[in-house]
PDB file of N, CA and C in Angstrom:
ATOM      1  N   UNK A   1     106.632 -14.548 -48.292  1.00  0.00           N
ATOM      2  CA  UNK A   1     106.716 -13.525 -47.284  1.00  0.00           C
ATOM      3  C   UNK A   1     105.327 -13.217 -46.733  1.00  0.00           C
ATOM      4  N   UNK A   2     104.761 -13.467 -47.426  1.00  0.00           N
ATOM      5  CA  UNK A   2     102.907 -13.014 -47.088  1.00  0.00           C
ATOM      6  C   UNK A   2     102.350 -13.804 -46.519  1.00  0.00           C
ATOM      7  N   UNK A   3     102.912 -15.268 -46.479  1.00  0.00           N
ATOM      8  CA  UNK A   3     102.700 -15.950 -45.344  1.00  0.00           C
ATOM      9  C   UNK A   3     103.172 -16.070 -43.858  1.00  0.00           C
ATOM     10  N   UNK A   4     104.606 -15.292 -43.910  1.00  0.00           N
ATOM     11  CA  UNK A   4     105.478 -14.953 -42.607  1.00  0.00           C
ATOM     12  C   UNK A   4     104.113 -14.034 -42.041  1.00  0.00           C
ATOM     13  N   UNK A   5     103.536 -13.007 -43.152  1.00  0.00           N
ATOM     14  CA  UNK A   5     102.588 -11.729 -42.214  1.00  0.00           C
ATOM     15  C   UNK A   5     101.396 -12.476 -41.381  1.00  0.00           C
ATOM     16  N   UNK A   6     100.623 -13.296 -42.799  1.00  0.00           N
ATOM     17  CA  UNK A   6      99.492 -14.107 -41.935  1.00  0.00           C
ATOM     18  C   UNK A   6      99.597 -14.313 -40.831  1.00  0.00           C
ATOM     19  N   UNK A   7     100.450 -15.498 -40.846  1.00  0.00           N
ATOM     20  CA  UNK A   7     101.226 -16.344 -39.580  1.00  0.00           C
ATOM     21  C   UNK A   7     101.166 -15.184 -38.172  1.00  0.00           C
ATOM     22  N   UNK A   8     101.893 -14.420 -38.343  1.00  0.00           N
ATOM     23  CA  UNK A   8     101.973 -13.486 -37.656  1.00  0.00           C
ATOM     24  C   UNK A   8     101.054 -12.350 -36.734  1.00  0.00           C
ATOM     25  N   UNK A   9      99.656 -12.197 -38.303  1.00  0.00           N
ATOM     26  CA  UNK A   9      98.754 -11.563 -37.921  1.00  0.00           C
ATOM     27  C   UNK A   9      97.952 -12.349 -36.992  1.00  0.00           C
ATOM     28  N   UNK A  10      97.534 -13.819 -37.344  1.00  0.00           N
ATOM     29  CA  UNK A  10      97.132 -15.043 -36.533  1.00  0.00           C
ATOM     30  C   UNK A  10      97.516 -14.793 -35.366  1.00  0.00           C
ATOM     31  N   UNK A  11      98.616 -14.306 -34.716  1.00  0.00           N
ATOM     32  CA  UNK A  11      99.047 -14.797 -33.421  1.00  0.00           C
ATOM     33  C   UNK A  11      98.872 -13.725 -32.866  1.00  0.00           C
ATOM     34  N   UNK A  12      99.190 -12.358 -33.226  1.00  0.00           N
ATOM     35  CA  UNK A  12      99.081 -11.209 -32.853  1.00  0.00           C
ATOM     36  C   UNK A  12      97.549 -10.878 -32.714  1.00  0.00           C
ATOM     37  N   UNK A  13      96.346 -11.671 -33.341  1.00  0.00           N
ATOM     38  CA  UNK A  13      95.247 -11.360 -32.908  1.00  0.00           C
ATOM     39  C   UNK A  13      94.640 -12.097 -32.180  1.00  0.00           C
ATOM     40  N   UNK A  14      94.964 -13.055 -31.663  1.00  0.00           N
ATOM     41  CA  UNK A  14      95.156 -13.912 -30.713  1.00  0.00           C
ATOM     42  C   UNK A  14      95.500 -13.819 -29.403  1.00  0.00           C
ATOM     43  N   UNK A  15      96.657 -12.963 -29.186  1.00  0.00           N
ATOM     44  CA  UNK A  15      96.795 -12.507 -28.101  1.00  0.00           C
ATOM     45  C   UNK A  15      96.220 -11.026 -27.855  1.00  0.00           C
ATOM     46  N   UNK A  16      95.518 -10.230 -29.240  1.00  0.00           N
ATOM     47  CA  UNK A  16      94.150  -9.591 -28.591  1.00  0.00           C
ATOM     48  C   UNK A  16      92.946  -9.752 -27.669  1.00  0.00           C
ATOM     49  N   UNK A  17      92.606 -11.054 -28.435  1.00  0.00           N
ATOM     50  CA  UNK A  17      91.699 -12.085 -28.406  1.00  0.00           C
ATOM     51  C   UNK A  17      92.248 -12.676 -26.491  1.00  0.00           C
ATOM     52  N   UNK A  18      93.262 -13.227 -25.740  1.00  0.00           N
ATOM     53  CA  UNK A  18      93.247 -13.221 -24.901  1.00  0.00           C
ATOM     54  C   UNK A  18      93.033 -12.204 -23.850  1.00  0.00           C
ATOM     55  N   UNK A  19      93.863 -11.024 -24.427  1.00  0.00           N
ATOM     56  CA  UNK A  19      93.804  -9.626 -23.842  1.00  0.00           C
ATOM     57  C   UNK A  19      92.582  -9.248 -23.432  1.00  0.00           C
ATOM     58  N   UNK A  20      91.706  -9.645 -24.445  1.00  0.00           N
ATOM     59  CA  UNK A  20      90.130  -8.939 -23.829  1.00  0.00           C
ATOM     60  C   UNK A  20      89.091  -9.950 -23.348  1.00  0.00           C
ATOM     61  N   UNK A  21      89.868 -11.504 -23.437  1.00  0.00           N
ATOM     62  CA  UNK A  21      88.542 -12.087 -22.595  1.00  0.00           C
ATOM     63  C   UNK A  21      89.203 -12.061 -21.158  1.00  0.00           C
ATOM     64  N   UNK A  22      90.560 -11.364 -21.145  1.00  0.00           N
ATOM     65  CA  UNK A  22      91.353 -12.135 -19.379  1.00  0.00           C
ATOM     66  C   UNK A  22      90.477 -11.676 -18.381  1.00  0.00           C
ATOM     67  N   UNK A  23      90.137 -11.332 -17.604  1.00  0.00           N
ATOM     68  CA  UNK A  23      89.445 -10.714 -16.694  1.00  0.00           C
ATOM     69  C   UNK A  23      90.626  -9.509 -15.940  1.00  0.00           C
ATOM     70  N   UNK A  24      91.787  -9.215 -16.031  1.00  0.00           N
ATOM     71  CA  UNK A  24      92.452  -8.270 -15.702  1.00  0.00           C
ATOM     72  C   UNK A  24      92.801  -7.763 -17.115  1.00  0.00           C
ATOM     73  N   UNK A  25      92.581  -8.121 -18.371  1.00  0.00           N
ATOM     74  CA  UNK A  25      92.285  -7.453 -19.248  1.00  0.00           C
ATOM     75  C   UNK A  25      91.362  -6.306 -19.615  1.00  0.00           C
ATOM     76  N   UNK A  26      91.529  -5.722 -20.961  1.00  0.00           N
ATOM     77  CA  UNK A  26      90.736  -4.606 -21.280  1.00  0.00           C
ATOM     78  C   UNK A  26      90.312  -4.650 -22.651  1.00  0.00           C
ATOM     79  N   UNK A  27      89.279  -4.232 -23.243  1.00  0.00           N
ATOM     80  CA  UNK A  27      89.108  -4.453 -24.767  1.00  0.00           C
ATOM     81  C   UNK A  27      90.313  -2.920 -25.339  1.00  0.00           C
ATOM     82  N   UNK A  28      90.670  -1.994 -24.654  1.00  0.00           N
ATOM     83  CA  UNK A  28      91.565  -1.274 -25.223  1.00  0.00           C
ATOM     84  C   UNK A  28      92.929  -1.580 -24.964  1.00  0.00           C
ATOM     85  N   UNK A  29      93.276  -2.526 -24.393  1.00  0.00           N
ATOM     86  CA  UNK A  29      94.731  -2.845 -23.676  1.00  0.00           C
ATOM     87  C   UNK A  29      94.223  -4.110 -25.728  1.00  0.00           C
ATOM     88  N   UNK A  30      93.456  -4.437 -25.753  1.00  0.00           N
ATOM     89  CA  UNK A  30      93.344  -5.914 -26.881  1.00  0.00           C
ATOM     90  C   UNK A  30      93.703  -4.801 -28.135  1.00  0.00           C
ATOM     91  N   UNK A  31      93.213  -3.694 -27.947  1.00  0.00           N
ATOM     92  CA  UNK A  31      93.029  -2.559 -29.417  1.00  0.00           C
ATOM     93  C   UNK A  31      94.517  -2.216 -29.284  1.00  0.00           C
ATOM     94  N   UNK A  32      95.133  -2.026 -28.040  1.00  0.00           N
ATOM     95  CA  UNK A  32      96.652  -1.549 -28.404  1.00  0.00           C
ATOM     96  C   UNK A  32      97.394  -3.319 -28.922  1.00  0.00           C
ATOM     97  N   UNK A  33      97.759  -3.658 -28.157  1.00  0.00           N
ATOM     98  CA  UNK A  33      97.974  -5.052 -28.993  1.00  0.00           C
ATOM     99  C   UNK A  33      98.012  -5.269 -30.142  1.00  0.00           C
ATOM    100  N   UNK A  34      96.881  -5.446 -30.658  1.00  0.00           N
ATOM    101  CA  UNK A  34      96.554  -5.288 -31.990  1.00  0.00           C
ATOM    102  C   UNK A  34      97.077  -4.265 -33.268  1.00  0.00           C
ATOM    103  N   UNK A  35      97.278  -3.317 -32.772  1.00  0.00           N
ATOM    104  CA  UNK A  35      98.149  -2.340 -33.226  1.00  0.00           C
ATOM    105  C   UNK A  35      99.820  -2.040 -32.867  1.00  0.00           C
ATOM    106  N   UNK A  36     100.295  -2.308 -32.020  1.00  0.00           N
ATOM    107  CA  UNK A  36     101.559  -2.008 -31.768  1.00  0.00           C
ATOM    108  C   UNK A  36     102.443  -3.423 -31.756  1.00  0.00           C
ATOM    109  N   UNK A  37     101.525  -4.590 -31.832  1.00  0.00           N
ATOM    110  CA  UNK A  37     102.414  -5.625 -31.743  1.00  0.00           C
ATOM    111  C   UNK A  37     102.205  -6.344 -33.554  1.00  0.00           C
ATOM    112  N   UNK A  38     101.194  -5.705 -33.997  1.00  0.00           N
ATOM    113  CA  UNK A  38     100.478  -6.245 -34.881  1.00  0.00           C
ATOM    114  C   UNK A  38     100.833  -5.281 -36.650  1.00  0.00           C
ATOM    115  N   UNK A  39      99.811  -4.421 -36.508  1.00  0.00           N
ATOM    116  CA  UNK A  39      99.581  -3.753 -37.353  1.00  0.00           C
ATOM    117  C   UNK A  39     101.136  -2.158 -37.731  1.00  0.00           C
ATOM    118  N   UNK A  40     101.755  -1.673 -36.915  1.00  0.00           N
ATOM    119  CA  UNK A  40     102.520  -1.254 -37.076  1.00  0.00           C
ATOM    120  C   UNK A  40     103.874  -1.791 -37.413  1.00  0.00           C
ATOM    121  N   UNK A  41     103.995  -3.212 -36.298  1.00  0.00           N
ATOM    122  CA  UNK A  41     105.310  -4.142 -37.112  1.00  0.00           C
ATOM    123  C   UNK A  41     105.227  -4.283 -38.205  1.00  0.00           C
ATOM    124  N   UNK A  42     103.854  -4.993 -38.670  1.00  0.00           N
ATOM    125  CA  UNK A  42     103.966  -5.448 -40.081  1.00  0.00           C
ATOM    126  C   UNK A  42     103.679  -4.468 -41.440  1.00  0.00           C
ATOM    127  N   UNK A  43     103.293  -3.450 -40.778  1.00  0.00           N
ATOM    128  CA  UNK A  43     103.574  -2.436 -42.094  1.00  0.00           C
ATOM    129  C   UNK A  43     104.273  -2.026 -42.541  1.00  0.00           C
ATOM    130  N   UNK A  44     105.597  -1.964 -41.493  1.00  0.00           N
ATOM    131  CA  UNK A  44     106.907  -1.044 -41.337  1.00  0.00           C
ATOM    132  C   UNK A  44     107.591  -2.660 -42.003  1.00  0.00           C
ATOM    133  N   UNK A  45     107.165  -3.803 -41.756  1.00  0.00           N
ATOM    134  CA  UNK A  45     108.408  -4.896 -42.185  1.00  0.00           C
ATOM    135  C   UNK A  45     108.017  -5.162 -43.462  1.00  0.00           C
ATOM    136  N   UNK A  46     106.392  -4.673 -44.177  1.00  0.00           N
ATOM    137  CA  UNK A  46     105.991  -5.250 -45.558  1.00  0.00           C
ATOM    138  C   UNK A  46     106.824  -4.029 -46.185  1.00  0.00           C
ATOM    139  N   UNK A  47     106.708  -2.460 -45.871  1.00  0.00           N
ATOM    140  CA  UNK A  47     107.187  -1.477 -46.739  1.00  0.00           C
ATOM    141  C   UNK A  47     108.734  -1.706 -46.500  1.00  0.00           C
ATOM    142  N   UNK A  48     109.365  -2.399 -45.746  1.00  0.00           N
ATOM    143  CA  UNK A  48     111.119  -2.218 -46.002  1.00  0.00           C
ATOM    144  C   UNK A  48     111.146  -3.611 -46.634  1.00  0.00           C
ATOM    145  N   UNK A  49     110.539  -4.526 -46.517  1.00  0.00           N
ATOM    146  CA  UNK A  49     110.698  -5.945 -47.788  1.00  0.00           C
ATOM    147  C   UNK A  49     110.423  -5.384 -49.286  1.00  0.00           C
ATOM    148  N   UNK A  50     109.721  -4.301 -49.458  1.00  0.00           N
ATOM    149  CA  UNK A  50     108.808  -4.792 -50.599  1.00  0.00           C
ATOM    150  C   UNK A  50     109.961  -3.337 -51.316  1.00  0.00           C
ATOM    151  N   UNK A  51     110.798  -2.470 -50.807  1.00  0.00           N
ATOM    152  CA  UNK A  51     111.395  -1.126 -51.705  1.00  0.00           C
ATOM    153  C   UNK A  51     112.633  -2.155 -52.693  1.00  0.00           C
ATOM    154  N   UNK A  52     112.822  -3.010 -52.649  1.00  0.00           N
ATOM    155  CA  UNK A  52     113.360  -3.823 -53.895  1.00  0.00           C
ATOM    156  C   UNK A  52     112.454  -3.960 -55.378  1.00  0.00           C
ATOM    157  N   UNK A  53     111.141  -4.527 -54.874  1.00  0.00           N
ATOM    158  CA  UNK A  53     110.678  -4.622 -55.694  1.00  0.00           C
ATOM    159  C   UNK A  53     109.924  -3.210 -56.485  1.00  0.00           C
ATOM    160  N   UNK A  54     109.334  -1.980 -55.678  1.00  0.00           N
ATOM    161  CA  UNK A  54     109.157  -1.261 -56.077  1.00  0.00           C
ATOM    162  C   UNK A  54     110.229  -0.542 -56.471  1.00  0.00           C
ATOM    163  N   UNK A  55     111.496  -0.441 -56.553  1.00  0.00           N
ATOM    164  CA  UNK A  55     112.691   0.389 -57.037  1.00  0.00           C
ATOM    165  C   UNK A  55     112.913  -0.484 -58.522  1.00  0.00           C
ATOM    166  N   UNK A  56     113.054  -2.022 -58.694  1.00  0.00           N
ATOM    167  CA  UNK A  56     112.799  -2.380 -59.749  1.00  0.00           C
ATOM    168  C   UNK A  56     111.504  -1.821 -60.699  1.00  0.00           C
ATOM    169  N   UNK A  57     110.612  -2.232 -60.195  1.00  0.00           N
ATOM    170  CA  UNK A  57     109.054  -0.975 -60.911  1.00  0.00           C
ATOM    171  C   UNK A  57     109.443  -0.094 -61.701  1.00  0.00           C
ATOM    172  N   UNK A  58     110.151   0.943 -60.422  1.00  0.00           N
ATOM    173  CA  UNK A  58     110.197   2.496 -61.238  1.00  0.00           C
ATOM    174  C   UNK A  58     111.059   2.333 -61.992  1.00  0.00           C
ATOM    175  N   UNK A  59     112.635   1.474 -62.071  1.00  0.00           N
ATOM    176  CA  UNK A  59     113.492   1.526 -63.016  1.00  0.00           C
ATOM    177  C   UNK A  59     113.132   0.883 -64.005  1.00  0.00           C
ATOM    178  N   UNK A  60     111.865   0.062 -64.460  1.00  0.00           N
ATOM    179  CA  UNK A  60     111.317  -0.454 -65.738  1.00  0.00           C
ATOM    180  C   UNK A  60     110.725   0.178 -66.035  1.00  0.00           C
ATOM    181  N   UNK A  61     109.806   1.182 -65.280  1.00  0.00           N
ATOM    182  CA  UNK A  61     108.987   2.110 -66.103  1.00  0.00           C
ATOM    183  C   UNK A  61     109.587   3.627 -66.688  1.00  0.00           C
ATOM    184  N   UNK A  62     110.743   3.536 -66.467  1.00  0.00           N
ATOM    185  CA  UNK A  62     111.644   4.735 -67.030  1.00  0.00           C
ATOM    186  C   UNK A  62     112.313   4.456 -67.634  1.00  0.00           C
ATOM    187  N   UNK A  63     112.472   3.127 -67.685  1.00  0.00           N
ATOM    188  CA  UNK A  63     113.389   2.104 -69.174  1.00  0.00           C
ATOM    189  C   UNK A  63     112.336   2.361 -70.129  1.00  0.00           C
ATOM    190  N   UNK A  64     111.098   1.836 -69.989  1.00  0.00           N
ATOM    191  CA  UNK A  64     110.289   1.855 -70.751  1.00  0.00           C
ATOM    192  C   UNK A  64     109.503   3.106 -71.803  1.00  0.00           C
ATOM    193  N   UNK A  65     109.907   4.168 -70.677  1.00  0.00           N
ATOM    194  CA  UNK A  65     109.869   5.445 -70.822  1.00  0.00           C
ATOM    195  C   UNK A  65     110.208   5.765 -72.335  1.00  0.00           C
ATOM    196  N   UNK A  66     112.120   5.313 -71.615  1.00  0.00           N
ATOM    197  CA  UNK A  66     112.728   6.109 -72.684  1.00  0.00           C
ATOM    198  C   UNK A  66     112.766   5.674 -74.184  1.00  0.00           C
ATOM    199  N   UNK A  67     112.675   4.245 -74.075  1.00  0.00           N
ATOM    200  CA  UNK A  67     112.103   3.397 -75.188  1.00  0.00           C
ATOM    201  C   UNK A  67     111.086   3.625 -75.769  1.00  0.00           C
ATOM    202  N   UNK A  68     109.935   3.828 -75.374  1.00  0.00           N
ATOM    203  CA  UNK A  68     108.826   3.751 -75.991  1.00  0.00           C
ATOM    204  C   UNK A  68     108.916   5.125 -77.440  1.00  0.00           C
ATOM    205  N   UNK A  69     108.453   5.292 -78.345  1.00  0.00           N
ATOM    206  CA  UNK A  69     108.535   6.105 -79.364  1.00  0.00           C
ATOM    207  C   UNK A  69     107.510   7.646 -78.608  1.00  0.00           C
ATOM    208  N   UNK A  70     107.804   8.739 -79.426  1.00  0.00           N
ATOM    209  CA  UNK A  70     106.685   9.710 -78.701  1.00  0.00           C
ATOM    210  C   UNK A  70     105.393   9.408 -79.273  1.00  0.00           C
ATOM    211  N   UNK A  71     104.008   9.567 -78.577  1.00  0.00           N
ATOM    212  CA  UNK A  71     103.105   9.705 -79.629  1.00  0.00           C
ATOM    213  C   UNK A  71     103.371  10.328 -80.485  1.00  0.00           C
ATOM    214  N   UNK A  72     102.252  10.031 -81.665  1.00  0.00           N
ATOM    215  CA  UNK A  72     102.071  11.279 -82.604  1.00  0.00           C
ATOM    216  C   UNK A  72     101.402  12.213 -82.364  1.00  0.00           C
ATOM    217  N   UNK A  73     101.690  13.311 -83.323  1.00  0.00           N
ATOM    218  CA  UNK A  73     100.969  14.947 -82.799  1.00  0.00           C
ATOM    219  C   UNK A  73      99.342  14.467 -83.423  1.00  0.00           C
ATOM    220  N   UNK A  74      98.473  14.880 -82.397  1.00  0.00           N
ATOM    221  CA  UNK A  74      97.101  14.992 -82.442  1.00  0.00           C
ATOM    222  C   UNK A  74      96.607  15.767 -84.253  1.00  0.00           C
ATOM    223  N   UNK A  75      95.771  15.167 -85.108  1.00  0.00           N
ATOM    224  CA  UNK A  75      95.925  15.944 -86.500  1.00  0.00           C
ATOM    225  C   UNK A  75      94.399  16.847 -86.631  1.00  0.00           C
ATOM    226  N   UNK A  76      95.021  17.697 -86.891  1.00  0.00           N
ATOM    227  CA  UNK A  76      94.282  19.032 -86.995  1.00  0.00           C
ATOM    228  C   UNK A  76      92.822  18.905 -87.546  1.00  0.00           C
ATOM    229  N   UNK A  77      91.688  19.648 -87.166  1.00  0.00           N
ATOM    230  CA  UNK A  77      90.384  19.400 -88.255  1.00  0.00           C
ATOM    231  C   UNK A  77      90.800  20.064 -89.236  1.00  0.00           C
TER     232      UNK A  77
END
């Protein structure tokens, strides 16, 4: 999947990269680009790929939780 983003980021900065050498281009028309075609898709598509794996996470670490024994009580001087 982290190669779908690369791939992606590659092209999306690329057509920054055209955006600001075009001559009816702008270096802020390249900064929105970069962000709305770029950086907001792929944050919003890594955090809805990735709540599988973090929902597995939390349900091992509350398995683990309940498993694990309590410490022992700290012993007195």
């Amino acid at each position: 999947m982290y190669l779908i983003a690369i791939a992606w980021l590659y092209v999306v900065v690329l057509m920054a990269v055209v955006e600001a050498a075009s001559p009816h281009g702008s270096l802020l028309g390249a900064i929105f680009t970069l962000l709305l075609y770029g950086a907001l898709p792929l944050g919003l598509l890594l955090f809805i790929a990735g709540t599988p794996a973090r929902r597995r996470m939390r349900h091992r670490a509350e398995a683990d939780a309940q498993q694990a024994p309590p410490p022992p009580p700290p012993s007195a001087p």
